[in-house]
N, C-alpha and C. Protein backbone atom coordinates (compact mmCIF):
# COMPACT_ATOMS: atom_id res chain seq x y z
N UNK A 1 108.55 78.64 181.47
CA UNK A 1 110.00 78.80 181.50
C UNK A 1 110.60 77.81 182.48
N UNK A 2 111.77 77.52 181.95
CA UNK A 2 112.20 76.40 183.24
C UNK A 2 113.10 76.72 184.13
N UNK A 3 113.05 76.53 185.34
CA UNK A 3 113.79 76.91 186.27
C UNK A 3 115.08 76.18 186.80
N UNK A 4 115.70 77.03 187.11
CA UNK A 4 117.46 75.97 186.87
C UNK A 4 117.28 74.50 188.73
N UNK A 5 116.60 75.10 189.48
CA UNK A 5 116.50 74.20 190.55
C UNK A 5 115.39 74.84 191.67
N UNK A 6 115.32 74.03 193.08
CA UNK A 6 114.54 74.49 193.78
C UNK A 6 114.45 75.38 194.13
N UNK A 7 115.41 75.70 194.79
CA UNK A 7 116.02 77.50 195.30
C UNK A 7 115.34 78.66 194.49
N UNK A 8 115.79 78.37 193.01
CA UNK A 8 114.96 79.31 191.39
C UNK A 8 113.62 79.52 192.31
N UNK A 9 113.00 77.64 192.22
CA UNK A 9 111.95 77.81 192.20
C UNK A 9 110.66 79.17 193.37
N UNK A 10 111.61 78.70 194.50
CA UNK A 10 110.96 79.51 195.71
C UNK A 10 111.76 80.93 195.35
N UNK A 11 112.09 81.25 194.79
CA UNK A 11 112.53 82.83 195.03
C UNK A 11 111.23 83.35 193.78
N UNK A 12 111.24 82.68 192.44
CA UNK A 12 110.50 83.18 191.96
C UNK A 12 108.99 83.05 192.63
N UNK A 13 108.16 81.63 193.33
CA UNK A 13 106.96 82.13 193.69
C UNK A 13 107.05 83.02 194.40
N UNK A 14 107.76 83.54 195.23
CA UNK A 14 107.95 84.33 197.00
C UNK A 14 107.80 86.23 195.76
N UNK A 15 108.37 85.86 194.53
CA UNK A 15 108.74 87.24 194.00
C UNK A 15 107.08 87.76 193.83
N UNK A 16 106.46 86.42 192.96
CA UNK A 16 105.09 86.39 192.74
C UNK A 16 103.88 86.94 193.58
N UNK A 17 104.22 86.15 195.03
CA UNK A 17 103.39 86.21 195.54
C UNK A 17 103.40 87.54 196.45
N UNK A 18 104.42 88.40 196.27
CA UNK A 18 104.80 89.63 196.53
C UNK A 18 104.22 90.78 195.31
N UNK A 19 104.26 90.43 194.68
CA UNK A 19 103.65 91.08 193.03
C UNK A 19 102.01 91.06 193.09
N UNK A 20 101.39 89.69 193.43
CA UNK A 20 99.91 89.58 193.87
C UNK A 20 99.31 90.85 194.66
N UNK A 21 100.50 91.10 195.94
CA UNK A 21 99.95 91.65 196.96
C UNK A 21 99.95 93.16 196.38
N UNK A 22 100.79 93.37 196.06
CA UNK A 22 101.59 94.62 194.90
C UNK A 22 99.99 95.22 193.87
N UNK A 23 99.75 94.22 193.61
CA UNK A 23 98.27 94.44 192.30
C UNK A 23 97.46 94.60 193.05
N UNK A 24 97.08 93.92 193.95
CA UNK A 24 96.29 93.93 194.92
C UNK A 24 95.63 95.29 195.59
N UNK A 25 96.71 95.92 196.27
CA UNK A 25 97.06 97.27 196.75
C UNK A 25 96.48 97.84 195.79
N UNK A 26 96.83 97.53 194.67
CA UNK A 26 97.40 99.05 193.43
C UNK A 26 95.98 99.10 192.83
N UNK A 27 95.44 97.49 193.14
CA UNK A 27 94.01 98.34 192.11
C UNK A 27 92.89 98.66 192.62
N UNK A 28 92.83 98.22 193.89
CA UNK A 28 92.00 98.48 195.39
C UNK A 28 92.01 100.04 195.21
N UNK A 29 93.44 100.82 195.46
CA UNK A 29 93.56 102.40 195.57
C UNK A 29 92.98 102.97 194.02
N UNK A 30 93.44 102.05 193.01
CA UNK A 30 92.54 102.66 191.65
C UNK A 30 91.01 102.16 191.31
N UNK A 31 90.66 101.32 192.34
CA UNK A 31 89.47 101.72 191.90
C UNK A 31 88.34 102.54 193.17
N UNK A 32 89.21 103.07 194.44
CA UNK A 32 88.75 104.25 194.98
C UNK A 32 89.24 105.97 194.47
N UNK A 33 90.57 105.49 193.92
CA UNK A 33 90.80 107.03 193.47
C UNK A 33 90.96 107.29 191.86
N UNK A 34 91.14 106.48 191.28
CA UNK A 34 90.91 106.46 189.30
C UNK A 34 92.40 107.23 189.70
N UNK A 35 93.69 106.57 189.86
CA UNK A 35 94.64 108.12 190.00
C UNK A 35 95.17 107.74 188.54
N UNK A 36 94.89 106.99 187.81
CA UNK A 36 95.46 106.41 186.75
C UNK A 36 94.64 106.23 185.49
N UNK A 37 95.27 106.19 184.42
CA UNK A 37 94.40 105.32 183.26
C UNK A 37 94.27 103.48 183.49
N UNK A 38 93.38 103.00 182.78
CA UNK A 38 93.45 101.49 182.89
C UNK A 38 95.03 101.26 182.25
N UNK A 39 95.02 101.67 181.57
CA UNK A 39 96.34 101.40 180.22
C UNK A 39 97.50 101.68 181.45
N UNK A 40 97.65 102.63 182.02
CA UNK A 40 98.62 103.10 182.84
C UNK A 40 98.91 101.60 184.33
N UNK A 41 97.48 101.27 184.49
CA UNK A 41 97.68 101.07 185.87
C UNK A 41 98.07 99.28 185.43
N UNK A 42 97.46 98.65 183.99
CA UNK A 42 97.96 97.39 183.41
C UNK A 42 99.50 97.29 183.51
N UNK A 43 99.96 98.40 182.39
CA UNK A 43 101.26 98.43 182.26
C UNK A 43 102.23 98.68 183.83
N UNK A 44 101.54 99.27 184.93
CA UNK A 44 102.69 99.84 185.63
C UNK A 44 102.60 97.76 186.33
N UNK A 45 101.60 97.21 186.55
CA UNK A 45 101.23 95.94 187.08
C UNK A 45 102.15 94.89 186.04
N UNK A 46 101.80 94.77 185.16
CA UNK A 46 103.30 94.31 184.21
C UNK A 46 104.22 94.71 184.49
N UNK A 47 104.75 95.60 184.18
CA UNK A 47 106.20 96.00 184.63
C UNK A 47 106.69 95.92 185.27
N UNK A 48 106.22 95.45 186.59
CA UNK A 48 106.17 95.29 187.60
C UNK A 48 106.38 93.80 188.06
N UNK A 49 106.02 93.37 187.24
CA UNK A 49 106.33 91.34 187.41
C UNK A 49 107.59 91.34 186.47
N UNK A 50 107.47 91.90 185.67
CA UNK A 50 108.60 91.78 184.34
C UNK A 50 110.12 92.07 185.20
N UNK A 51 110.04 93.17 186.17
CA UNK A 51 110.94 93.99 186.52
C UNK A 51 111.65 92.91 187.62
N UNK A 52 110.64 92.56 188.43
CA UNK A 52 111.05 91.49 188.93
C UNK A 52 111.60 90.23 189.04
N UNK A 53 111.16 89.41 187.90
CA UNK A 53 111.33 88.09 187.61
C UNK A 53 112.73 87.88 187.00
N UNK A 54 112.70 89.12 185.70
CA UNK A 54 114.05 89.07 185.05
C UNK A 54 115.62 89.18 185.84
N UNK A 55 115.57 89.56 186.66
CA UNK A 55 117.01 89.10 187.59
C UNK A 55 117.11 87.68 187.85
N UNK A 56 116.05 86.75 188.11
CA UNK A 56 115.69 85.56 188.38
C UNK A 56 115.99 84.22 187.28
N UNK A 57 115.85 84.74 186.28
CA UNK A 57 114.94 83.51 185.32
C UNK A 57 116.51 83.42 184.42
N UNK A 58 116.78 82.74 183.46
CA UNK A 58 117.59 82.32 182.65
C UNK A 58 116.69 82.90 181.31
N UNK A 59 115.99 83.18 181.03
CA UNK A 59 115.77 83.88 179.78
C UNK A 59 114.45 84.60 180.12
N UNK A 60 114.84 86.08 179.17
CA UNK A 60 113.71 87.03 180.10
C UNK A 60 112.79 87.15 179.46
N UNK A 61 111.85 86.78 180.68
CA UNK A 61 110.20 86.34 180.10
C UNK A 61 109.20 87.36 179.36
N UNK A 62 109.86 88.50 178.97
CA UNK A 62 109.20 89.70 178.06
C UNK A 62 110.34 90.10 177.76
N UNK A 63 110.85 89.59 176.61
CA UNK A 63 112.21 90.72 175.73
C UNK A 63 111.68 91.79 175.03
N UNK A 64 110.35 91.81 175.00
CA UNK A 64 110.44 93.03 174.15
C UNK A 64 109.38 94.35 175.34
N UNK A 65 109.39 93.96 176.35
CA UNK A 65 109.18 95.01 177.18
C UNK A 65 109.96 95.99 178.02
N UNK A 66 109.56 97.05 178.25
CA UNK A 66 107.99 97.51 177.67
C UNK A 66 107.76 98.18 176.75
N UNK A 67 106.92 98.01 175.72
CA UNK A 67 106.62 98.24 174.33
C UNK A 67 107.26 99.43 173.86
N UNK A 68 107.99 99.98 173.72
CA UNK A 68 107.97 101.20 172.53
C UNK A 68 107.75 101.85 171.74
């Protein structure tokens, strides 16, 4: 996707690299406590970048999420 300038650019890695840490956490705790399904803990990790980025970007990088 293309980004309208620099500024775009660093807000979206900074969003990213906040999202990394985010998965990070989330699957560390699921794979000591299973508090989740795989399906559950994918989707909440998507949704989760999706949820983010789309305030950001000029066209949103999953229109058809999350699935229905």
């Amino acid at each position: 996707l293309p980004l309208a300038d620099e500024r775009m650019r660093d807000a979206v890695s900074a969003v990213l690299k906040a999202w990394l840490v985010f998965v990070q956490v989330l699957c560390v705790d699921w794979l000591t406590r299973e508090s989740c399904t795989r399906t559950e803990l994918r989707d909440t990790c998507i949704g989760a970048a999706v949820g983010a980025l789309r305030p950001l970007l000029p066209v949103d990088p999953a229109p058809d999420w999350p699935p229905r």
